[in-house]
Protein backbone atom coordinates (compact mmCIF):
# COMPACT_ATOMS: atom_id res chain seq x y z
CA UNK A 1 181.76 14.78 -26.79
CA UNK A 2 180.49 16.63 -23.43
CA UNK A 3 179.21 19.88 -25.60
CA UNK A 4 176.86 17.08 -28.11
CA UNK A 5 175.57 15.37 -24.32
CA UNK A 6 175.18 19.60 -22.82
CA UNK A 7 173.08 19.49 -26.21
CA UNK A 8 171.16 16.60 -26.55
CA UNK A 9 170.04 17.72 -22.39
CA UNK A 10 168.72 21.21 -23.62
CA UNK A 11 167.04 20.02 -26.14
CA UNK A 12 165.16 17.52 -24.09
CA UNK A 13 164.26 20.07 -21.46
CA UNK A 14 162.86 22.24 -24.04
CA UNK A 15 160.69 19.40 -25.76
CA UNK A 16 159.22 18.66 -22.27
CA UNK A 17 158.51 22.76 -21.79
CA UNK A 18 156.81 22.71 -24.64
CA UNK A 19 154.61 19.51 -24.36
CA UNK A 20 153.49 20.91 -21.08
CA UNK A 21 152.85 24.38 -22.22
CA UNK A 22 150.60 22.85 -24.91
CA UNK A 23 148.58 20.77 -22.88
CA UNK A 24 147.72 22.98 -19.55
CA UNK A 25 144.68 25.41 -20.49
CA UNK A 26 144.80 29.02 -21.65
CA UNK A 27 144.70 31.59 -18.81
CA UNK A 28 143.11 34.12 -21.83
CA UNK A 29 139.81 31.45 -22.31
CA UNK A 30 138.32 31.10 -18.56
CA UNK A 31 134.90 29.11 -18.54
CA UNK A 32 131.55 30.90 -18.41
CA UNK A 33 130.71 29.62 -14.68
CA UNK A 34 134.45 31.32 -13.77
CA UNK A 35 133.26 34.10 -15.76
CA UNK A 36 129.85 34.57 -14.08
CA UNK A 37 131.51 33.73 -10.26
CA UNK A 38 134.28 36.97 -10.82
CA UNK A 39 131.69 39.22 -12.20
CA UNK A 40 130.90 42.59 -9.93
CA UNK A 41 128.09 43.13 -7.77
CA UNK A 42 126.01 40.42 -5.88
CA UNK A 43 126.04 37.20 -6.94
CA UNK A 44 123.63 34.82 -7.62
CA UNK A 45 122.14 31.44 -6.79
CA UNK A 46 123.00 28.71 -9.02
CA UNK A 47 119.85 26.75 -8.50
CA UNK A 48 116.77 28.48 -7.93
CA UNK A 49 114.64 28.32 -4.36
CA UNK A 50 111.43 29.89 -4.83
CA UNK A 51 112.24 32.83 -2.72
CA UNK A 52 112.35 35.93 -4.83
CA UNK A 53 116.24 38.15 -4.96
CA UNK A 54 115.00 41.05 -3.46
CA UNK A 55 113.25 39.48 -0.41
CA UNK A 56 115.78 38.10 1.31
CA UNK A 57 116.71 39.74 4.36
CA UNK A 58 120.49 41.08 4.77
CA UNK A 59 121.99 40.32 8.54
CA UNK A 60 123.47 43.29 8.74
CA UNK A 61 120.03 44.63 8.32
CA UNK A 62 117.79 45.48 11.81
CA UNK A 63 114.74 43.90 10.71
CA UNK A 64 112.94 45.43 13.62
CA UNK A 65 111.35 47.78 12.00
CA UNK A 66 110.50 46.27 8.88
CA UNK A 67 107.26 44.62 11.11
CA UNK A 68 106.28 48.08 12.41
CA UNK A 69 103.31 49.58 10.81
CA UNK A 70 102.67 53.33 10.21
CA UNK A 71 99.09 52.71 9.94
CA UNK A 72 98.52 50.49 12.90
CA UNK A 73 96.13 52.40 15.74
CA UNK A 74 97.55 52.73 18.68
CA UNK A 75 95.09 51.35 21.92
CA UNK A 76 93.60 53.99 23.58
CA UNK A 77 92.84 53.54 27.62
CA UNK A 78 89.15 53.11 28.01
CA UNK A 79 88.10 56.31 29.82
CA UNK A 80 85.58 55.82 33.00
CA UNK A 81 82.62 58.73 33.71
CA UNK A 82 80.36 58.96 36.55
CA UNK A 83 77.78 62.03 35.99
CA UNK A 84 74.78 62.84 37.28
CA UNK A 85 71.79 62.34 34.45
CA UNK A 86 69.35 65.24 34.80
CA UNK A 87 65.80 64.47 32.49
CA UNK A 88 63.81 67.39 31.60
CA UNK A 89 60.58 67.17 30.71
CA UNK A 90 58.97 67.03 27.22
CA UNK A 91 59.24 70.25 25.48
CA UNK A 92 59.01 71.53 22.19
CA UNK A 93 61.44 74.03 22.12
CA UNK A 94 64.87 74.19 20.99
CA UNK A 95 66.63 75.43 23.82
CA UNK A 96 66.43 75.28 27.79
CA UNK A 97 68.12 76.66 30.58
CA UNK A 98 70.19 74.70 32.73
CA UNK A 99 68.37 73.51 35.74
CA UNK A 100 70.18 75.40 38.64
CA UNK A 101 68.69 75.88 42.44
CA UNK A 102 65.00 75.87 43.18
CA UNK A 103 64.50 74.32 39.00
CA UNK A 104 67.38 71.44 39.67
CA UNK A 105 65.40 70.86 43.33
CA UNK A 106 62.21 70.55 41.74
CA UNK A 107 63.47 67.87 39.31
CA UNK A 108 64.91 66.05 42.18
CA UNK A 109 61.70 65.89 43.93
CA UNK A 110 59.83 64.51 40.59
CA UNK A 111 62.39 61.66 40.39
CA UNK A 112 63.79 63.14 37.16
CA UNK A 113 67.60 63.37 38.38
CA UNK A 114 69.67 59.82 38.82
CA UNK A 115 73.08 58.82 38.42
CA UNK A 116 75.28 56.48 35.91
CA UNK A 117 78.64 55.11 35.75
CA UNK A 118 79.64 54.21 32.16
CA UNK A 119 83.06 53.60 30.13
CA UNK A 120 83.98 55.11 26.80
CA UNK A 121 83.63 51.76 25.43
CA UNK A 122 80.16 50.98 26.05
CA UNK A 123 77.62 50.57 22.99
CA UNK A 124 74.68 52.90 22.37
CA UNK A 125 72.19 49.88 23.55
CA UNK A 126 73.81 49.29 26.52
CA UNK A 127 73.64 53.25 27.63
CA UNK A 128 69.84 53.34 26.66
CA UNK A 129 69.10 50.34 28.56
CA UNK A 130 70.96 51.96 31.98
CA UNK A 131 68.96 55.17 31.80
CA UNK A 132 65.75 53.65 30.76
CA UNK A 133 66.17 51.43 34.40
CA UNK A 134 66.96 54.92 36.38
CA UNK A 135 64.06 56.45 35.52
CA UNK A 136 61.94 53.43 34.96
CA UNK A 137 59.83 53.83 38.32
CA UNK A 138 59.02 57.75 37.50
CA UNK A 139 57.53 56.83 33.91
CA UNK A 140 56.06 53.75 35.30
CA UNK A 141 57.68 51.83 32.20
CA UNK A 142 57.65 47.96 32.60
CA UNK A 143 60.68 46.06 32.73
CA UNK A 144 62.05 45.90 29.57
CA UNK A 145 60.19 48.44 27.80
CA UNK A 146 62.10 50.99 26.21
CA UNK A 147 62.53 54.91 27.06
CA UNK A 148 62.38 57.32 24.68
CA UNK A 149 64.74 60.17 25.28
CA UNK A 150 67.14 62.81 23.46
CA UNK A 151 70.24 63.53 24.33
CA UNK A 152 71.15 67.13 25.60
CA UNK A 153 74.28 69.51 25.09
CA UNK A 154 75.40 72.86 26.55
CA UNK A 155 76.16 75.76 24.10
CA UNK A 156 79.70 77.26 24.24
CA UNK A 157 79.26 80.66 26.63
CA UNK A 158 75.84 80.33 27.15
CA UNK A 159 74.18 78.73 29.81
CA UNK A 160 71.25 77.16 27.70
CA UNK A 161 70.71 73.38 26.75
CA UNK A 162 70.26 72.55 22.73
CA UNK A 163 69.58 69.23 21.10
CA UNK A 164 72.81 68.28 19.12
CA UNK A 165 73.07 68.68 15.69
CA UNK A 166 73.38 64.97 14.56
CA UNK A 167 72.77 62.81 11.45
CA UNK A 168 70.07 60.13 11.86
CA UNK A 169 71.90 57.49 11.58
CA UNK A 170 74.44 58.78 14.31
CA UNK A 171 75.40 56.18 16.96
CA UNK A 172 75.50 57.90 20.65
CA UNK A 173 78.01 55.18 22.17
CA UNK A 174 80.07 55.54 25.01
CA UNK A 175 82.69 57.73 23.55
CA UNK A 176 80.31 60.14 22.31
CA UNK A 177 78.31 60.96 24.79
CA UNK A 178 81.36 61.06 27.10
CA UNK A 179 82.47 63.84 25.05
CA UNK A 180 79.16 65.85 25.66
CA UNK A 181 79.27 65.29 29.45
CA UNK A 182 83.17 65.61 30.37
CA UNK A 183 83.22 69.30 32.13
CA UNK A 184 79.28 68.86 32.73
CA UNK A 185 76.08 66.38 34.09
CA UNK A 186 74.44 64.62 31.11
CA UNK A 187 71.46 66.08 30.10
CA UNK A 188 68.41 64.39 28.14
CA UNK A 189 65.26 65.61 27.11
CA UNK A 190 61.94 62.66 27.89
CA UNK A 191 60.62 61.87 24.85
CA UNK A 192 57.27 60.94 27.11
CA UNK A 193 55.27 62.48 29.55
CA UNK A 194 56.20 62.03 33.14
CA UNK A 195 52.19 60.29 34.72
CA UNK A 196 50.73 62.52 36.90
CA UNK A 197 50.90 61.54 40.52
CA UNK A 198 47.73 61.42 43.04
CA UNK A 199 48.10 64.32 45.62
CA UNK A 200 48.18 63.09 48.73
CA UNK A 201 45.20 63.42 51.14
CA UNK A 202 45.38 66.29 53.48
CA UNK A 203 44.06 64.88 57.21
CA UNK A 204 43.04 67.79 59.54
CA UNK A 205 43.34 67.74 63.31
CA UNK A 206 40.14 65.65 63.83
CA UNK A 207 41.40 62.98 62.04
CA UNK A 208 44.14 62.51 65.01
CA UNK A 209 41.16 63.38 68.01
CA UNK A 210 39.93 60.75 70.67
CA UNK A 211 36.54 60.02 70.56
CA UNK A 212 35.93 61.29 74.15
CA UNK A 213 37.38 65.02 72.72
CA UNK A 214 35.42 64.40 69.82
CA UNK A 215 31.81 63.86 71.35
CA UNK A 216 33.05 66.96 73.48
CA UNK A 217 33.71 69.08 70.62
CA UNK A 218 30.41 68.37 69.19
CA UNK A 219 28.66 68.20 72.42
CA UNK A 220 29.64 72.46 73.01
CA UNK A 221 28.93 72.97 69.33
CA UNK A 222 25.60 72.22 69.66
CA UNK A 223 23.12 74.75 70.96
CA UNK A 224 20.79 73.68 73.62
CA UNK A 225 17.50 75.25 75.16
CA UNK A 226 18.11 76.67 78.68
CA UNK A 227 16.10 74.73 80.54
CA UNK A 228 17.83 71.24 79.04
CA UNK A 229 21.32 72.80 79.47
CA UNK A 230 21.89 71.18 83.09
CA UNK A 231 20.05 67.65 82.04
CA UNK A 232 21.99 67.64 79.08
CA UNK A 233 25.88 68.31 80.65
CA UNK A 234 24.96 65.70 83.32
CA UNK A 235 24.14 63.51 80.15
CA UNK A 236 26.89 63.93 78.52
CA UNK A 237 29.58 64.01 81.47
CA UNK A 238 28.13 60.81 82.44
CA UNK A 239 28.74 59.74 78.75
CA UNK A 240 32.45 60.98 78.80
CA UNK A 241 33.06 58.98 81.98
CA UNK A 242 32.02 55.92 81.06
CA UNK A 243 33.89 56.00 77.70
CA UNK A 244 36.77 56.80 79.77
CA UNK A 245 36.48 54.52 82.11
CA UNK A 246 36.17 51.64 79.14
CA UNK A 247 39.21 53.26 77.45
CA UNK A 248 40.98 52.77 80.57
CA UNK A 249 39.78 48.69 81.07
CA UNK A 250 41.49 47.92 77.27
CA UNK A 251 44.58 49.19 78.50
CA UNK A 252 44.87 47.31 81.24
CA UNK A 253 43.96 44.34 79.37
């Protein structure tokens, strides 16, 4: 009787193996989101955000560089002349010689040499309108009214002025003509002529005489007959001392 119980037990156990083998799912069929999850290599979103794969950033990643720029300019310092502007007159040549001693001095003296302070930044308007007001008063140009002028460089090895060789439409701004003046003074060429100026009246020495010296002067100039000589010097050194004698009441007045 105890081997039909031992039996009957096994074959209960087994019955219940097999109703829960039959039931529990297949490790061979996994579903397709399993499937997709154990797959190599990144994986992917399951609902979509707008933001494309590629672009989003990795934290391991320095993005510090990824706003840098290869192209971006770098700010340059804004660089500060003072020069000496020298003006030479209108010419018609090509080249000139660079004003030096007695020529330089002579420029001077006809107001054609001033001064300016610019910076590399400053516009091609703006640098007219500062040398048109240095040498405003020696071409007797009104206030606002432009000045007409070229620019000047030096040759290489040569100590001769030339006119650069420039497109029309070239802009002289700050920068440029910076470049042409760094080692040097900036030289222009007037693109007017320079008004002649009145000489000055030359006074001789009896323009600075006293009357009283001046009626003697004339008075020994003059020729006299011999027998008027003596009437005449009392006449006149009576003359003399009563102009001296009046000079001498205004001052004490």
């Amino acid at each position: 009787m105890s081997s039909d119980l031992a039996e009957n037990i096994g074959r209960a156990v087994l019955s219940a193996i097999q109703r829960f083998s039959g039931s529990a799912p297949s490790t061979s069929q996994t579903p397709l989101h399993l499937e997709s999850s154990n797959a190599p290599g990144p994986s992917r979103p399951a609902v979509s955000t707008g933001i494309p794969y590629r672009s989003v950033p990795l934290p391991s990643v320095p993005q510090a560089h990824a706003t840098r720029s290869h192209f971006v300019r770098k700010n340059k310092t804004c660089k500060h002349y003072t020069k000496d502007v020298v003006c030479l007159p209108l010419s018609s040549a090509s080249t000139f010689l660079i004003p030096r001693g007695d020529s330089r001095a002579k420029l001077a003296q006809d107001g054609l040499i001033g001064k300016i302070s610019f910076t590399s930044d400053w516009s091609e308007a703006q640098l007219r309108e500062e040398i048109a007001a240095i040498f405003r008063r020696t071409f007797a140009l009104s206030t606002g009214q432009t000045f007409p002028f070229e620019y000047l460089s030096t040759i290489r090895g040569c100590k001769r002025l030339m006119k650069p060789n420039v497109s029309s439409s070239f802009l002289w701004g700050g920068q440029e003509v910076g470049s042409i003046c760094s080692t040097t003074c900036l030289y222009i060429m007037a693109g007017i002529q320079k008004p002649a100026q009145e000489e000055p009246e030359e006074l001789s020495d009896s323009d600075f005489e006293s009357p009283v010296c001046r009626r003697r002067r004339v008075h020994h100039a003059l020729p006299t007959a011999p027998g008027e000589s003596e009437a005449k010097h009392q006449e006149t050194e009576g003359c003399i001392q009563e102009s001296e004698n009046e000079g001498q009441a205004d001052v004490s007045i």
